[in-house]
C-alpha atoms as a PDB file:
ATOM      1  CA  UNK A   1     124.994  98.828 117.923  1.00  0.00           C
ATOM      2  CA  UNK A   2     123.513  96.070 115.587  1.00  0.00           C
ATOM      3  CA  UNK A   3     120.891  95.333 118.410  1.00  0.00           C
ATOM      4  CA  UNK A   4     119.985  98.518 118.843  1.00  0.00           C
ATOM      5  CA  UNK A   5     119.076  99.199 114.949  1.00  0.00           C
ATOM      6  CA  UNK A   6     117.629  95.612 114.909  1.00  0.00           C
ATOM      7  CA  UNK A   7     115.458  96.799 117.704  1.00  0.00           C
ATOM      8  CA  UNK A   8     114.017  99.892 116.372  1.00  0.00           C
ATOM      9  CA  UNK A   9     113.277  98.334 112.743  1.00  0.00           C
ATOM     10  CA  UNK A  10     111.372  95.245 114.972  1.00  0.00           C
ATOM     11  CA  UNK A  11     109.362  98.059 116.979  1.00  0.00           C
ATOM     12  CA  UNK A  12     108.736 100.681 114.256  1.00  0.00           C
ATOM     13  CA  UNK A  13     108.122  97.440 111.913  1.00  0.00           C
ATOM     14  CA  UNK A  14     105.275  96.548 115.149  1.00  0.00           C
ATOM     15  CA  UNK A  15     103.857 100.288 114.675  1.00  0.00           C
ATOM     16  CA  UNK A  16     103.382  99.806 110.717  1.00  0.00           C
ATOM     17  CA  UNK A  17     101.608  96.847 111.170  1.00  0.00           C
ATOM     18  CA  UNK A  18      99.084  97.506 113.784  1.00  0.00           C
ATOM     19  CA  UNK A  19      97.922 100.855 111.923  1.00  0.00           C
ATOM     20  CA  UNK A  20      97.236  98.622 109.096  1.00  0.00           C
ATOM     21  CA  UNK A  21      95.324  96.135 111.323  1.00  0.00           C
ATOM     22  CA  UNK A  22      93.413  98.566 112.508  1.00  0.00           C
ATOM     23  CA  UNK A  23      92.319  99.595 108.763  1.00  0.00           C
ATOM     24  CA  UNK A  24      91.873  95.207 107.716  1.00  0.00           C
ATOM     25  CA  UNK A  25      94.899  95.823 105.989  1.00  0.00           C
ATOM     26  CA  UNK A  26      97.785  93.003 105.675  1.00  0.00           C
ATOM     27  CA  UNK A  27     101.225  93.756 103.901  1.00  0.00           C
ATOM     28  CA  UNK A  28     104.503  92.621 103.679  1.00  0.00           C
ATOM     29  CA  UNK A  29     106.068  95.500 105.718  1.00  0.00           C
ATOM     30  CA  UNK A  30     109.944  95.343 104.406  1.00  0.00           C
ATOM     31  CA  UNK A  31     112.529  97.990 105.852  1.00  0.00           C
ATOM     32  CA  UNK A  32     112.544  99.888 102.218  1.00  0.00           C
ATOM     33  CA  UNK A  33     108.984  99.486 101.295  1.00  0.00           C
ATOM     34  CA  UNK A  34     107.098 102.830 100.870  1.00  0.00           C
ATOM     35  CA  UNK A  35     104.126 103.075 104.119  1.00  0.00           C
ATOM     36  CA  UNK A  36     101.917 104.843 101.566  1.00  0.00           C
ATOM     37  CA  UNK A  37     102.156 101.176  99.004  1.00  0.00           C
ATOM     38  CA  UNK A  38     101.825  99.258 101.884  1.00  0.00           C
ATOM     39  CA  UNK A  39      98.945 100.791 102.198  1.00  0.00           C
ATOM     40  CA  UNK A  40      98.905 103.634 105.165  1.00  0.00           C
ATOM     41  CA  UNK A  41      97.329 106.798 104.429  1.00  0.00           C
ATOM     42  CA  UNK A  42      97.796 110.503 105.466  1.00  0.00           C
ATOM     43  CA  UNK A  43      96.018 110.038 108.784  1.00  0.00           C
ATOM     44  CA  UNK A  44      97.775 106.577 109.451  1.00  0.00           C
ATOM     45  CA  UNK A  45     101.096 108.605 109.181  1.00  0.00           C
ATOM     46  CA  UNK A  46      99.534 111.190 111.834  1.00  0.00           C
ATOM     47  CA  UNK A  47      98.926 107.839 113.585  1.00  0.00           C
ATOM     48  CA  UNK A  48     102.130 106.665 112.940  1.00  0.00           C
ATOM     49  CA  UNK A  49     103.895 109.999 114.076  1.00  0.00           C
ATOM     50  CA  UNK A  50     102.339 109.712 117.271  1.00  0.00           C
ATOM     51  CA  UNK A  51     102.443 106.022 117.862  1.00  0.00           C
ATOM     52  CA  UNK A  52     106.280 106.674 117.180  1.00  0.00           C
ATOM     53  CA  UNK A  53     106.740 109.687 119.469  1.00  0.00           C
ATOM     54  CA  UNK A  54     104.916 106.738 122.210  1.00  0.00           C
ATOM     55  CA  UNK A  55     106.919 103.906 121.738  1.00  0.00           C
ATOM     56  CA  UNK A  56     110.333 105.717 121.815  1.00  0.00           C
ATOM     57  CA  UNK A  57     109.571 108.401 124.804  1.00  0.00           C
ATOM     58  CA  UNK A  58     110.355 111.301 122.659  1.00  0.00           C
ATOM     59  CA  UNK A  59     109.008 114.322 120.987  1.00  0.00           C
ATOM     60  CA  UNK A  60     109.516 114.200 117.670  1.00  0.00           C
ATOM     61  CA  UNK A  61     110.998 117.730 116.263  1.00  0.00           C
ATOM     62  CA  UNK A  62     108.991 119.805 114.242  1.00  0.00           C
ATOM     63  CA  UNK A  63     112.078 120.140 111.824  1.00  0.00           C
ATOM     64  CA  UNK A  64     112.162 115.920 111.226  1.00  0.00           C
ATOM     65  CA  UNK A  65     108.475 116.037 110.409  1.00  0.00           C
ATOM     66  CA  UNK A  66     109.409 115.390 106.760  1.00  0.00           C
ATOM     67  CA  UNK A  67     107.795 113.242 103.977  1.00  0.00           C
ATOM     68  CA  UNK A  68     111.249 112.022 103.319  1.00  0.00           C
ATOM     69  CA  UNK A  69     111.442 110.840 107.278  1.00  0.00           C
ATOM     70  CA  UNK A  70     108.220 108.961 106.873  1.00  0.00           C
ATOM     71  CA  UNK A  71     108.789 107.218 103.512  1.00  0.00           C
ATOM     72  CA  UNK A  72     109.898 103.824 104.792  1.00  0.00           C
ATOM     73  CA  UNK A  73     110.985 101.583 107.811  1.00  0.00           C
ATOM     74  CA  UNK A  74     114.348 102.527 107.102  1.00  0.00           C
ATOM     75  CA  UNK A  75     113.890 106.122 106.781  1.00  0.00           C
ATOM     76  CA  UNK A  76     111.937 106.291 110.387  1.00  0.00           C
ATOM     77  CA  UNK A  77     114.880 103.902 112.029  1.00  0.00           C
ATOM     78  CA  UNK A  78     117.518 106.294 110.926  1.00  0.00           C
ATOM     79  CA  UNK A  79     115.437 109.804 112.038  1.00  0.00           C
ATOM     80  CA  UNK A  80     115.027 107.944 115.139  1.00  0.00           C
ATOM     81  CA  UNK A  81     118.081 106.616 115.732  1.00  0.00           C
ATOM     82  CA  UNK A  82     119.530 109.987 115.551  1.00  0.00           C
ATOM     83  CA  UNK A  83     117.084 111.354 117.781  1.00  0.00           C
ATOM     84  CA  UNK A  84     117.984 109.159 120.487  1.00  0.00           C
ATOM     85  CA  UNK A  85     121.785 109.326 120.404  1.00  0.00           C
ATOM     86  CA  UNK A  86     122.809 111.299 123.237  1.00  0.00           C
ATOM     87  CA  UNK A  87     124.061 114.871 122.089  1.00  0.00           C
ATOM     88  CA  UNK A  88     127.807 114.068 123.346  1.00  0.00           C
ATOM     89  CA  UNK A  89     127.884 110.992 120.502  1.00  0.00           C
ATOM     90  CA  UNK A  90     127.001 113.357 117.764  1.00  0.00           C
END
């Protein structure tokens, strides 16, 4: 189960830090920093939302569209994490 969470941080972590590539932008992108002082802006999270949604073959629902989801690496690995455990785990 490690793996797995050690896995999503490394691939959300990848998502972060190509979005701010793509603006010239270079942070340190730590699994509690906040993605707006990192520098990532409304339409990065849009971005983000999306490149998220891509990566991890899901659909993201409307209900875990939050500002609190999107705050941080963390917050994103545990939204997702939860998305992807199969119903009969819950």
């Amino acid at each position: 189960m490690q793996a797995f969470h050690s896995d999503l941080r490394n691939r959300i972590t990848k998502l972060v830090k190509g979005i701010l590539e793509q603006n010239s932008l270079a942070a340190d992108v730590t699994p509690s920093a906040k993605l707006v002082d990192v520098g990532l802006t409304s339409m990065d999270m849009v971005n983000l939302m999306l490149g998220v949604e891509a990566e991890f073959d899901f659909t993201i629902p409307q209900s875990e569209i939050t500002p609190e989801n999107f705050q941080s690496v963390e917050t994103l690995e545990r939204m997702i994490a939860t998305q992807l455990r199969p119903a009969t785990a819950a």
